[in-house]
N, C-alpha and C. Protein backbone atom coordinates (compact mmCIF):
# COMPACT_ATOMS: atom_id res chain seq x y z
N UNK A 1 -30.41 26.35 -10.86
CA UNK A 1 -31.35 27.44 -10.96
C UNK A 1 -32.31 27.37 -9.77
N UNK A 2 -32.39 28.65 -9.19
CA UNK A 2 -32.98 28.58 -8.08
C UNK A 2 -34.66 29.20 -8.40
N UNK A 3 -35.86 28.36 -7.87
CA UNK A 3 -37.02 28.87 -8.14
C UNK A 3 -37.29 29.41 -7.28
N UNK A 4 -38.06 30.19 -7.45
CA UNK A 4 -38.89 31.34 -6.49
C UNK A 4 -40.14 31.47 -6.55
N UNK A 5 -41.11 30.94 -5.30
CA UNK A 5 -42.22 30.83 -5.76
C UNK A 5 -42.46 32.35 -5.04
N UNK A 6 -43.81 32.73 -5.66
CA UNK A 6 -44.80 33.76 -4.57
C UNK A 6 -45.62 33.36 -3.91
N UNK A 7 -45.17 33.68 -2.63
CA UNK A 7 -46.46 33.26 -1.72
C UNK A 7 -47.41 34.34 -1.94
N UNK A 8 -49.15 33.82 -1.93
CA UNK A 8 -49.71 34.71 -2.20
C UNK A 8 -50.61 35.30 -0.83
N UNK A 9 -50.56 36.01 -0.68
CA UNK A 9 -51.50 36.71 1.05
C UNK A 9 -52.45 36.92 0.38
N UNK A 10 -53.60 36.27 2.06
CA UNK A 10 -54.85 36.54 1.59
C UNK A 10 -55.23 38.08 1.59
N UNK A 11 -56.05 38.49 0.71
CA UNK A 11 -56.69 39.87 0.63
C UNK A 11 -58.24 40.02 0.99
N UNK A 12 -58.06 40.15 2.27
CA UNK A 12 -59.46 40.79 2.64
C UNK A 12 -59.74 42.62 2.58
N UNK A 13 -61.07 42.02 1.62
CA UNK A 13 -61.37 43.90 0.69
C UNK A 13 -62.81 43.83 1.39
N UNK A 14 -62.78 45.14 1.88
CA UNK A 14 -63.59 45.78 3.00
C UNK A 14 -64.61 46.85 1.95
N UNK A 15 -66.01 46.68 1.92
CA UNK A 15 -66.26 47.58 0.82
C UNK A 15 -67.35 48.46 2.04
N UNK A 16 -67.21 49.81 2.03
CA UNK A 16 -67.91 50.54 2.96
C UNK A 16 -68.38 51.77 2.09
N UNK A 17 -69.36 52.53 2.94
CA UNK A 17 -70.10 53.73 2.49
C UNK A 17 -71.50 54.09 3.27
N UNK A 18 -71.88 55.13 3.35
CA UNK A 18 -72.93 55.71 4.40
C UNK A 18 -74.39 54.25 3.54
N UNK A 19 -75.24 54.48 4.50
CA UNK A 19 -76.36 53.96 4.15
C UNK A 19 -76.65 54.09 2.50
N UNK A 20 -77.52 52.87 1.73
CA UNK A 20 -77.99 52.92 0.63
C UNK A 20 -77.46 53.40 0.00
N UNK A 21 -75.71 53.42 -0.53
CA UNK A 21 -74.88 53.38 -1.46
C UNK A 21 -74.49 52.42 -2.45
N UNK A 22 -75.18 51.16 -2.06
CA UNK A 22 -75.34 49.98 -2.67
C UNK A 22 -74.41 49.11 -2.67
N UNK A 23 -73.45 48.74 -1.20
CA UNK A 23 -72.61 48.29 -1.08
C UNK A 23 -73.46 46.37 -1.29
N UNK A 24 -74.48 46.49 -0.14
CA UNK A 24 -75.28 44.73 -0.51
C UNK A 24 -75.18 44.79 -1.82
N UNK A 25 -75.95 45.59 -2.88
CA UNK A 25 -75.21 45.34 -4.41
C UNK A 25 -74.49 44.65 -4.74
N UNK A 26 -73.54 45.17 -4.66
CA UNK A 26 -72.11 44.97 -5.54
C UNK A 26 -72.00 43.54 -4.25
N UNK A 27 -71.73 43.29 -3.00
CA UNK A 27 -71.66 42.04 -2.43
C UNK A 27 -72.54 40.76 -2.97
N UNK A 28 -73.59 41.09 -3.52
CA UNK A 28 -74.73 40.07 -3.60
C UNK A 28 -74.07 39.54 -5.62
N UNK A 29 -73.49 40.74 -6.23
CA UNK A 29 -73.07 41.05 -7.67
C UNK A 29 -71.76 39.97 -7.26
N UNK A 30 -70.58 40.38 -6.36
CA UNK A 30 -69.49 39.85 -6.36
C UNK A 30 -70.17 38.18 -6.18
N UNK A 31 -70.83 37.97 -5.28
CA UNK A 31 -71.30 36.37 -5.23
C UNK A 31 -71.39 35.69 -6.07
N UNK A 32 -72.37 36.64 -6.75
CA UNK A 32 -73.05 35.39 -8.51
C UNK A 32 -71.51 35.19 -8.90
N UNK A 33 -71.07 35.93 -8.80
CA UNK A 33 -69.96 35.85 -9.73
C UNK A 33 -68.95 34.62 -8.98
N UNK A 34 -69.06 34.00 -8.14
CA UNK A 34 -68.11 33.04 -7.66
C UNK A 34 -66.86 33.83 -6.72
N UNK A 35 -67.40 34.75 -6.05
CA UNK A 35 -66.46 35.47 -4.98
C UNK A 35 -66.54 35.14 -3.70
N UNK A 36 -65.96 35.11 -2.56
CA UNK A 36 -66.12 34.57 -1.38
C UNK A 36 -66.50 36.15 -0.91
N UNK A 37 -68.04 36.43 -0.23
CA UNK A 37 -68.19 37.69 0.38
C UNK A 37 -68.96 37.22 1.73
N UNK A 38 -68.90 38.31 2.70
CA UNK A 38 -69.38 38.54 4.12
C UNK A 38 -70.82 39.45 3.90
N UNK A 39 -71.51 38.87 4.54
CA UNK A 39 -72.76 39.73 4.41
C UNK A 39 -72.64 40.63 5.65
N UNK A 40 -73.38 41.83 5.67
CA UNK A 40 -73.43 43.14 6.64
C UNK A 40 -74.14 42.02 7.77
N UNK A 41 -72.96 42.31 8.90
CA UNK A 41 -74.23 41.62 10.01
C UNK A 41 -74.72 42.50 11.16
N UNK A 42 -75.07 43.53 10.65
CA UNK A 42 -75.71 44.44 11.14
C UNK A 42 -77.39 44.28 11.70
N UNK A 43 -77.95 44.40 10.02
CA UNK A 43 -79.09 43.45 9.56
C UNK A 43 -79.46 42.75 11.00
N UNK A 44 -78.52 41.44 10.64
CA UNK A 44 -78.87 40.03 11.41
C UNK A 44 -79.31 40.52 12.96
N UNK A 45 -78.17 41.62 13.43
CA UNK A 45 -78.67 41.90 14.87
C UNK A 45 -80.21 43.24 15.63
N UNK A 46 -80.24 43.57 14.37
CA UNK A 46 -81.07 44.09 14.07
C UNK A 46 -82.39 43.67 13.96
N UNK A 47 -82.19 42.74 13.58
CA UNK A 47 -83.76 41.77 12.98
C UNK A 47 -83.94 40.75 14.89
N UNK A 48 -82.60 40.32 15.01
CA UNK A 48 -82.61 39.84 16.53
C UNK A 48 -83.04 40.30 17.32
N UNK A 49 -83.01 41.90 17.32
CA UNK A 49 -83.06 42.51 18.34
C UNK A 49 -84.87 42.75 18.55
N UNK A 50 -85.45 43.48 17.24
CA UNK A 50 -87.03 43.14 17.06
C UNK A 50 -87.66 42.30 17.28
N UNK A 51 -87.18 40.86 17.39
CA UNK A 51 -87.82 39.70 17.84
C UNK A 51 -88.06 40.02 19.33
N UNK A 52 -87.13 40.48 19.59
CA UNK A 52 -87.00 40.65 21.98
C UNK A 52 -88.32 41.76 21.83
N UNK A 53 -88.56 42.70 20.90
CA UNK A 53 -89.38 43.94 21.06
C UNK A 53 -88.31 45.28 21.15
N UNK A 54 -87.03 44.96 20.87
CA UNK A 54 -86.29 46.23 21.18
C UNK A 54 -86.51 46.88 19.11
N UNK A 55 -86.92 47.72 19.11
CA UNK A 55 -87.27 48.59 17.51
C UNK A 55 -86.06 48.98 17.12
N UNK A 56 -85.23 50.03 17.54
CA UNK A 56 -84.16 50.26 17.46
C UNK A 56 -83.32 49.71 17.95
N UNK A 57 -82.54 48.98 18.30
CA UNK A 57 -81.26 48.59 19.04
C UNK A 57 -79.94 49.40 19.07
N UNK A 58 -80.22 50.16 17.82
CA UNK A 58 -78.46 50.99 17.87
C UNK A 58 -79.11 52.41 18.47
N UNK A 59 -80.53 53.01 18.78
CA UNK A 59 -80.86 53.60 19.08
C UNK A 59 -81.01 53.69 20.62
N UNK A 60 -81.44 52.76 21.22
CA UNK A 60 -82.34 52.76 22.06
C UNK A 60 -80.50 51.86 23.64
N UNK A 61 -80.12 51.23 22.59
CA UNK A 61 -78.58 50.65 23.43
C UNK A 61 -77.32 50.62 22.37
N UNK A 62 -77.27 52.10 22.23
CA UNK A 62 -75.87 51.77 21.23
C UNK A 62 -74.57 51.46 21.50
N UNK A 63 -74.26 51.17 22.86
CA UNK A 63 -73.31 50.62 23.21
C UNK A 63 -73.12 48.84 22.87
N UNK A 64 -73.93 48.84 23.79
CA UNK A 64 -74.60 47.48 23.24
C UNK A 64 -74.32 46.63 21.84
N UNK A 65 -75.47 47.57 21.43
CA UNK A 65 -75.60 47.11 19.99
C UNK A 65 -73.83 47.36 19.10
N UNK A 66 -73.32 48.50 19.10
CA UNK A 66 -71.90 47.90 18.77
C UNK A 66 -71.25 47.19 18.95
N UNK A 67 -71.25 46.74 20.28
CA UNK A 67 -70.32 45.47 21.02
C UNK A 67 -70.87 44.22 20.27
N UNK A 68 -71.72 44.42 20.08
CA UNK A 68 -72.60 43.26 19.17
C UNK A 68 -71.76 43.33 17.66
N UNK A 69 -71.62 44.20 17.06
CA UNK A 69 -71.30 44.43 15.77
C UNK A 69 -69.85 44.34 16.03
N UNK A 70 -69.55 44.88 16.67
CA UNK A 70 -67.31 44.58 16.90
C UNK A 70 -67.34 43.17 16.96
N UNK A 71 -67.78 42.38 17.63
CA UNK A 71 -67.46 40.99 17.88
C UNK A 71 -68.27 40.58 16.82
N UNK A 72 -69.26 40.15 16.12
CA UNK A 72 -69.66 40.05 14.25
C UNK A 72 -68.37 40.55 13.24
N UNK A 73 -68.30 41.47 13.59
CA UNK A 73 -66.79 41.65 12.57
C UNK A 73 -65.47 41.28 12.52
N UNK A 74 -65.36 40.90 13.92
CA UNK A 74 -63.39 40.55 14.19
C UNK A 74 -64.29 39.30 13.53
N UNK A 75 -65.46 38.57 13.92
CA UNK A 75 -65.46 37.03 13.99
C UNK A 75 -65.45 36.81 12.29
N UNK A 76 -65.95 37.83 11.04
CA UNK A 76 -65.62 37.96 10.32
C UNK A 76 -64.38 37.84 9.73
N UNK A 77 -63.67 38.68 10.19
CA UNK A 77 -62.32 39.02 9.71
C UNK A 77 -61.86 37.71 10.13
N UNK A 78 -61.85 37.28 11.05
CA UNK A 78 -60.72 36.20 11.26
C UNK A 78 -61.78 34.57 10.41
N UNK A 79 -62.69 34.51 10.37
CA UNK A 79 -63.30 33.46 9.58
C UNK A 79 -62.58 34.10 8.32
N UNK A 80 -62.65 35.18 7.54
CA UNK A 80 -61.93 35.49 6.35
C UNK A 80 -60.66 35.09 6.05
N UNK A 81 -59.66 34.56 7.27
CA UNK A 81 -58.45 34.60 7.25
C UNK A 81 -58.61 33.31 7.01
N UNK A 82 -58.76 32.11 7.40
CA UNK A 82 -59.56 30.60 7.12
C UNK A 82 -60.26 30.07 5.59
N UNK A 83 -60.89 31.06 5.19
CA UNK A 83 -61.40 30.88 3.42
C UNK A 83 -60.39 29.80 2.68
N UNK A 84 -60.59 28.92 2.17
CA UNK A 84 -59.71 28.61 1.05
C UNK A 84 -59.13 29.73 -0.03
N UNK A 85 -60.01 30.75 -0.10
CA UNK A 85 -60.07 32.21 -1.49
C UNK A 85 -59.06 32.83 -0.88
N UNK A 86 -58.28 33.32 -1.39
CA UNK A 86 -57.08 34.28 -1.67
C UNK A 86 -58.08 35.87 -1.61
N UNK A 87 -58.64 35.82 -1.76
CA UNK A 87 -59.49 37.37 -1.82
C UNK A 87 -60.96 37.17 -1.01
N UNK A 88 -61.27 37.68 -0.31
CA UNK A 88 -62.24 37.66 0.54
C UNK A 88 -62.62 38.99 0.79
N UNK A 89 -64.68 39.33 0.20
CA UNK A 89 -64.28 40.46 0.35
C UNK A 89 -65.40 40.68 1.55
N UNK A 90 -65.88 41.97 2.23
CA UNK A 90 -66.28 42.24 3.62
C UNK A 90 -67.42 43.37 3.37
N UNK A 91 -68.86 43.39 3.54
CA UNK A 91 -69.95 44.44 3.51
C UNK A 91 -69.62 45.23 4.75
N UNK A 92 -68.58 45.80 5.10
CA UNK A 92 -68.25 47.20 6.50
C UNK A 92 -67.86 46.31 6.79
N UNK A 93 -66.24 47.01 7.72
CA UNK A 93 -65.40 46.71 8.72
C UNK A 93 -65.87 47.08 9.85
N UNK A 94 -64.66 46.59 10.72
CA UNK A 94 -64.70 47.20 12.22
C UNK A 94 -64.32 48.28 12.61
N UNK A 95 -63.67 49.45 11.65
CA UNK A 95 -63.80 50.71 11.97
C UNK A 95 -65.07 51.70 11.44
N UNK A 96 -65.92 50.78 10.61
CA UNK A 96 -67.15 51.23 10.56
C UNK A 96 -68.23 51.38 12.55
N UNK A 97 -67.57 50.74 12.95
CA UNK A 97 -68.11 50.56 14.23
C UNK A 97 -67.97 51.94 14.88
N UNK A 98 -67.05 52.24 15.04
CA UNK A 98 -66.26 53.52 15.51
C UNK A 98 -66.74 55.08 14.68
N UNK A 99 -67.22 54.90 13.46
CA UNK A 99 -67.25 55.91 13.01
C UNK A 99 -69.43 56.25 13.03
N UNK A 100 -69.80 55.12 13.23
CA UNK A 100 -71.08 55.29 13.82
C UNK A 100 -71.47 56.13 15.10
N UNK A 101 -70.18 55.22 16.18
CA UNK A 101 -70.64 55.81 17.69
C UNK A 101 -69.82 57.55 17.56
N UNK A 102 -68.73 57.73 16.58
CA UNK A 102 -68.62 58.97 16.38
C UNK A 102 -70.09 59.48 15.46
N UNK A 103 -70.76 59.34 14.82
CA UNK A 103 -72.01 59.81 14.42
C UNK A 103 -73.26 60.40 15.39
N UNK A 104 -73.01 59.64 16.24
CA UNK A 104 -73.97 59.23 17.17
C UNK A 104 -73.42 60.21 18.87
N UNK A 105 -72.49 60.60 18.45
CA UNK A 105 -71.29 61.47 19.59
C UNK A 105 -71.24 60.68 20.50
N UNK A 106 -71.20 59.45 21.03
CA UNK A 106 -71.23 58.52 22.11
C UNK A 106 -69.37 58.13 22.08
N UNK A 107 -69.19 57.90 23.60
CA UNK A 107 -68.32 57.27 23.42
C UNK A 107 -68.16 55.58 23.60
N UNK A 108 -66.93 55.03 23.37
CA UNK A 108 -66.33 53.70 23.82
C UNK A 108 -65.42 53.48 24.39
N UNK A 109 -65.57 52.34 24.83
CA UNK A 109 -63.96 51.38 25.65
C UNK A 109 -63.18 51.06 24.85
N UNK A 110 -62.01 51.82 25.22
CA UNK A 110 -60.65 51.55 24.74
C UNK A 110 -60.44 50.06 23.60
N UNK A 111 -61.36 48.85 23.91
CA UNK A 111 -60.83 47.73 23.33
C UNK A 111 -61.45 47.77 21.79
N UNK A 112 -62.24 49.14 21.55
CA UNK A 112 -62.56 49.32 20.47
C UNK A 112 -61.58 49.97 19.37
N UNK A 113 -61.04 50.73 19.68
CA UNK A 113 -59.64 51.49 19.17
C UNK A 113 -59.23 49.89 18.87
N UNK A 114 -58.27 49.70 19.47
CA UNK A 114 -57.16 48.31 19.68
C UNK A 114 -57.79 47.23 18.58
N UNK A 115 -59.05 46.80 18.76
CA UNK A 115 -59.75 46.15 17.49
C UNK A 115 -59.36 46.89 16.34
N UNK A 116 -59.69 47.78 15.88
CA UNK A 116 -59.27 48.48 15.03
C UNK A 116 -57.62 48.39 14.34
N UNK A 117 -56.94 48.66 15.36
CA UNK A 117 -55.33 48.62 15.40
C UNK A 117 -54.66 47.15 15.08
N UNK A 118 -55.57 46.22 15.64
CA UNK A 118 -55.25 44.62 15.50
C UNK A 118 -55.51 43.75 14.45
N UNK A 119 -57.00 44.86 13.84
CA UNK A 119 -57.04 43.94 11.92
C UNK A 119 -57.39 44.49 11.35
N UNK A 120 -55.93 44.44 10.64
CA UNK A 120 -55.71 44.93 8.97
C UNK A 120 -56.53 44.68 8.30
N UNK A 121 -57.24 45.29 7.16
CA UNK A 121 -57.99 45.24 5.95
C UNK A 121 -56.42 45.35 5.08
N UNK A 122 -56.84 44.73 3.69
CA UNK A 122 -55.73 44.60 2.60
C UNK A 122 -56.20 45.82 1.73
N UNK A 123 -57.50 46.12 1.51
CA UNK A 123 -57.52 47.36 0.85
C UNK A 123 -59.18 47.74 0.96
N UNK A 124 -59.61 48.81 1.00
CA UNK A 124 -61.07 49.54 0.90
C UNK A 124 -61.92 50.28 0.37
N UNK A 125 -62.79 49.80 -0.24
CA UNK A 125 -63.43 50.64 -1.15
C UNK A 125 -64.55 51.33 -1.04
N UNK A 126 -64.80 52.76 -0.83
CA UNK A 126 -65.52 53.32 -0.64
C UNK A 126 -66.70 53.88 -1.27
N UNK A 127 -68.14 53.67 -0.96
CA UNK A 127 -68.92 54.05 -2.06
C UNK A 127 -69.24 55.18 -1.42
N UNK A 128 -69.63 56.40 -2.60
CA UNK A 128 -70.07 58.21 -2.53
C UNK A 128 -71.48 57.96 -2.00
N UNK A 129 -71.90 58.64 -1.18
CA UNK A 129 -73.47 59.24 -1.24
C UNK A 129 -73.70 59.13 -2.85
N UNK A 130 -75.07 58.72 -3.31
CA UNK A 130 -75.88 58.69 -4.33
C UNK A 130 -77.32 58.85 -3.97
N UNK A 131 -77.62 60.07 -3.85
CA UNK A 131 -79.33 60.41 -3.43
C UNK A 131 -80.34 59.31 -3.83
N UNK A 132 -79.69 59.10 -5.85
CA UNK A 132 -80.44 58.86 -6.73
C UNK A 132 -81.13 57.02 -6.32
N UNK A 133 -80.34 56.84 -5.63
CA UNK A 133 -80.48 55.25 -5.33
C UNK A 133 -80.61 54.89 -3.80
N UNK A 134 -80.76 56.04 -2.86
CA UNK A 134 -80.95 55.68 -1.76
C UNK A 134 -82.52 55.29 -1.15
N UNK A 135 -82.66 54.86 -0.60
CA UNK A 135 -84.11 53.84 -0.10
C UNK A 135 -83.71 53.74 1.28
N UNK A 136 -84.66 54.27 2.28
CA UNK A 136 -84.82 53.65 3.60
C UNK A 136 -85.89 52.60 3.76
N UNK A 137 -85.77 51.44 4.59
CA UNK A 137 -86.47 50.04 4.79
C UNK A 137 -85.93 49.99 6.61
N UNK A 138 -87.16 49.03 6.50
CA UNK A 138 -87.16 48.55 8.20
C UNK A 138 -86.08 48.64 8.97
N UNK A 139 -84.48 48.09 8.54
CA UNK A 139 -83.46 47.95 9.29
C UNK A 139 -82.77 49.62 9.29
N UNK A 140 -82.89 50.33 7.77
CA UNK A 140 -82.33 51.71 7.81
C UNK A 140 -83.19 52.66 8.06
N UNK A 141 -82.76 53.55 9.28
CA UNK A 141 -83.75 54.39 9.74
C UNK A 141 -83.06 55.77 9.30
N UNK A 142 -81.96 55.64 8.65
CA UNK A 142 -81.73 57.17 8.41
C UNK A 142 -81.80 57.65 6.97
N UNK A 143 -82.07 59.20 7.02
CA UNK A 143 -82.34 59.65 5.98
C UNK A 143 -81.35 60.30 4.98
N UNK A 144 -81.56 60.84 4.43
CA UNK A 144 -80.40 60.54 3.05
C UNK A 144 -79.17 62.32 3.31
N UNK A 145 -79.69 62.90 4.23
CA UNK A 145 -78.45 63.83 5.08
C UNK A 145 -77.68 63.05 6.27
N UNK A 146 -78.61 62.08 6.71
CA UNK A 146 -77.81 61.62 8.14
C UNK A 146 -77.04 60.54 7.07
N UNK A 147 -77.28 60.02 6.39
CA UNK A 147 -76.42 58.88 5.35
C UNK A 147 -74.65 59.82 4.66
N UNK A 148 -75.25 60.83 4.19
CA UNK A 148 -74.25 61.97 4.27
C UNK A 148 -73.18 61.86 5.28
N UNK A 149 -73.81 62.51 6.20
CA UNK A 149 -73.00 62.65 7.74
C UNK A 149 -72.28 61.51 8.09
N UNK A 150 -73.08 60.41 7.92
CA UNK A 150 -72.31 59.00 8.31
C UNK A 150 -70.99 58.66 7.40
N UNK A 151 -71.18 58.96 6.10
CA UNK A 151 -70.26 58.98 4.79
C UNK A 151 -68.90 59.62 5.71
N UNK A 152 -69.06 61.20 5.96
CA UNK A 152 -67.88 61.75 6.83
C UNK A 152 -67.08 60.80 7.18
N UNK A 153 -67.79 60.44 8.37
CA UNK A 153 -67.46 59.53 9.60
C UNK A 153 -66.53 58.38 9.23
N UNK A 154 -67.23 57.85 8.18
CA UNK A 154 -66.49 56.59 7.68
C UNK A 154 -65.65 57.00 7.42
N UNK A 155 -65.28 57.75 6.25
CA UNK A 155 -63.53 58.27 5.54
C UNK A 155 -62.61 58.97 6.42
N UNK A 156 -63.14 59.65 7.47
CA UNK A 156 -62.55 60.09 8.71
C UNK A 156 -62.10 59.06 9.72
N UNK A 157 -62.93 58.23 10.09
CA UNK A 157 -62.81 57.02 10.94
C UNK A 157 -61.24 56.43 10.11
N UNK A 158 -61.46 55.59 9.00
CA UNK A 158 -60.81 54.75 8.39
C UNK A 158 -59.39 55.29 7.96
N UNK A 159 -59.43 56.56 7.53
CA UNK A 159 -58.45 57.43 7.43
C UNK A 159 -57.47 57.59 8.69
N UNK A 160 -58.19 57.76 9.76
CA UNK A 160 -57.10 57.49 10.76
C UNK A 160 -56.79 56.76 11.49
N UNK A 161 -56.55 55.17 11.09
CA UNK A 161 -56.32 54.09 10.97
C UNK A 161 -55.44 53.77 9.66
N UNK A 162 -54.88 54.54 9.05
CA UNK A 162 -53.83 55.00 7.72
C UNK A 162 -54.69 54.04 6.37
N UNK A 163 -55.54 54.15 6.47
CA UNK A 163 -56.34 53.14 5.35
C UNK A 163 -56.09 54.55 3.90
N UNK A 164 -55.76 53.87 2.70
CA UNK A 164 -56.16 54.73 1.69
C UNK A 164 -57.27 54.45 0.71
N UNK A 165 -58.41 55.18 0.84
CA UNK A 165 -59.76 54.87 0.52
C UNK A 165 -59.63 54.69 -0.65
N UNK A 166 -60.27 53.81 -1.63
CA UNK A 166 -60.72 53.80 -2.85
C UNK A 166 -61.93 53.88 -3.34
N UNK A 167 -62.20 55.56 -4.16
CA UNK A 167 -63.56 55.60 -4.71
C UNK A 167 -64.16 55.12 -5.27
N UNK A 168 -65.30 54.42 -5.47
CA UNK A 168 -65.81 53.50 -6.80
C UNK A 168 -66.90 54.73 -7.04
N UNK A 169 -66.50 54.50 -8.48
CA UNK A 169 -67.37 55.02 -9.04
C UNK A 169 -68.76 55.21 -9.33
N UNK A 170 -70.24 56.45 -9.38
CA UNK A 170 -70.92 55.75 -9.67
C UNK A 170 -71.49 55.53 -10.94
N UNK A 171 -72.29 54.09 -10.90
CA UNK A 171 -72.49 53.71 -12.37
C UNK A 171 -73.41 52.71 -12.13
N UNK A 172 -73.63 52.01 -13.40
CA UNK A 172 -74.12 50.54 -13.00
C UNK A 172 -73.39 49.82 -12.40
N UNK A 173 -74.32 48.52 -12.07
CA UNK A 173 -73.84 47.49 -10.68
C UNK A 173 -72.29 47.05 -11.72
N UNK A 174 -72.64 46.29 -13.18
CA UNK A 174 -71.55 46.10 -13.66
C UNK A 174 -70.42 46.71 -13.86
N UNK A 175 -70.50 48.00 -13.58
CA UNK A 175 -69.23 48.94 -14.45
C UNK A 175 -68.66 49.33 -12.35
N UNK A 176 -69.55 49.03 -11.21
CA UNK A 176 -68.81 49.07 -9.89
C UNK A 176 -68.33 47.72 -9.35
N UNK A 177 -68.83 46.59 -9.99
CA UNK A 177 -68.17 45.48 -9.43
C UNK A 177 -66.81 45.48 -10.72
N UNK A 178 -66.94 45.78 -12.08
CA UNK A 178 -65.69 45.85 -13.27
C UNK A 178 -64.66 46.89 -12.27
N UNK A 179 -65.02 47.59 -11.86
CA UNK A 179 -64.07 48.75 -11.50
C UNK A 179 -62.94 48.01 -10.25
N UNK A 180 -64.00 47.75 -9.22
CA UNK A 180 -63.47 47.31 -7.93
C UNK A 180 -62.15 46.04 -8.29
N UNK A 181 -63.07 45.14 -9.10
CA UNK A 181 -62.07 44.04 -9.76
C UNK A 181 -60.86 44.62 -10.21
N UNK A 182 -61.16 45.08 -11.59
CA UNK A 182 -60.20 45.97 -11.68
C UNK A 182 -58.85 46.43 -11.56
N UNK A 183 -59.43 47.20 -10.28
CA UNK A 183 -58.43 47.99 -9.31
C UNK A 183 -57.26 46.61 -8.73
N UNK A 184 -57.89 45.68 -8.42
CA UNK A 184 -57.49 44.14 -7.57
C UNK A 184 -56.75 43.58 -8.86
N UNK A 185 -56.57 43.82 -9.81
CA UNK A 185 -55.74 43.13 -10.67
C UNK A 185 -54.19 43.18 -10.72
């Protein structure tokens, strides 16, 4: 009798959505819970960048400041691939990168596409605009139409990169981290 094991591939789950959709939520929710997650390192370069005196950074050098965020995210993705966890999940990908500087109508260098093209996400979950819960703070400067607009961008961005989005629902934190799980079963 011949056994057959399954090898199991790691699953890195990419959870995205315009500003103050409550993706840190459900990342900070998946933690308690004993999940291996990536924090947004957006934030981090953000807060870096205020220390120099630059206020905006994605404003003021958004080239820049993406190149900053593409290389935070591959370095992500591929630390994700390394995890001991079989499931690893991600606060925005690297085609979140792309669908900003499309926000923003700017363009990029080609090696941004190709990033994109070079790492796979295993699956993505998308959170809706929710007015009801949106909050701007120091790092988010946009308001709850440009959060909208950005929403586009993302499902457009990711979409053509053949990603098939998954809606989470909204609800409480428990019934969007139950859902997301869930879905992963």
């Amino acid at each position: 009798m011949r056994l057959i094991s399954k090898i199991l591939e790691k699953e890195i789950i990419v959870i995205i959505g315009g500003p103050g959709t409550g993706k840190t939520t459900i990342i900070d929710n998946l933690l308690s819970k004993g999940y291996c997650c990536y924090p947004e390192v957006s934030r981090e370069i953000i807060m870096e960048a205020q220390k120099q005196g630059i206020e905006q950074l994605f404003l003021e050098k958004p080239l820049l400041f993406s190149e900053l965020l593409l290389e935070g995210r591959k370095k992500q993705f591929h630390n994700a691939h390394k995890e001991p966890h079989n499931v690893v999940f991600l606060d925005r990908g690297i085609p979140d990168v792309l669908a900003y500087m499309h926000y923003i109508g700017d363009s990029y260098p080609a090696f941004f596409d190709e990033a994109c093209k070079e790492h796979k996400y295993s699956k993505i979950f998308v959170l809706p605009p929710w007015e009801e819960i949106y909050i701007s703070d120091d790092e988010r400067y946009e308001n709850y139409e440009q959060a909208k607009l950005i929403y586009g961008h993302l499902v457009e961005t990711y979409q053509k990169y053949g990603y098939n989005l998954i809606e989470v629902p909204k609800g409480t934190i428990e019934n969007r981290v139950n859902y997301i799980l869930d879905v992963l079963k």
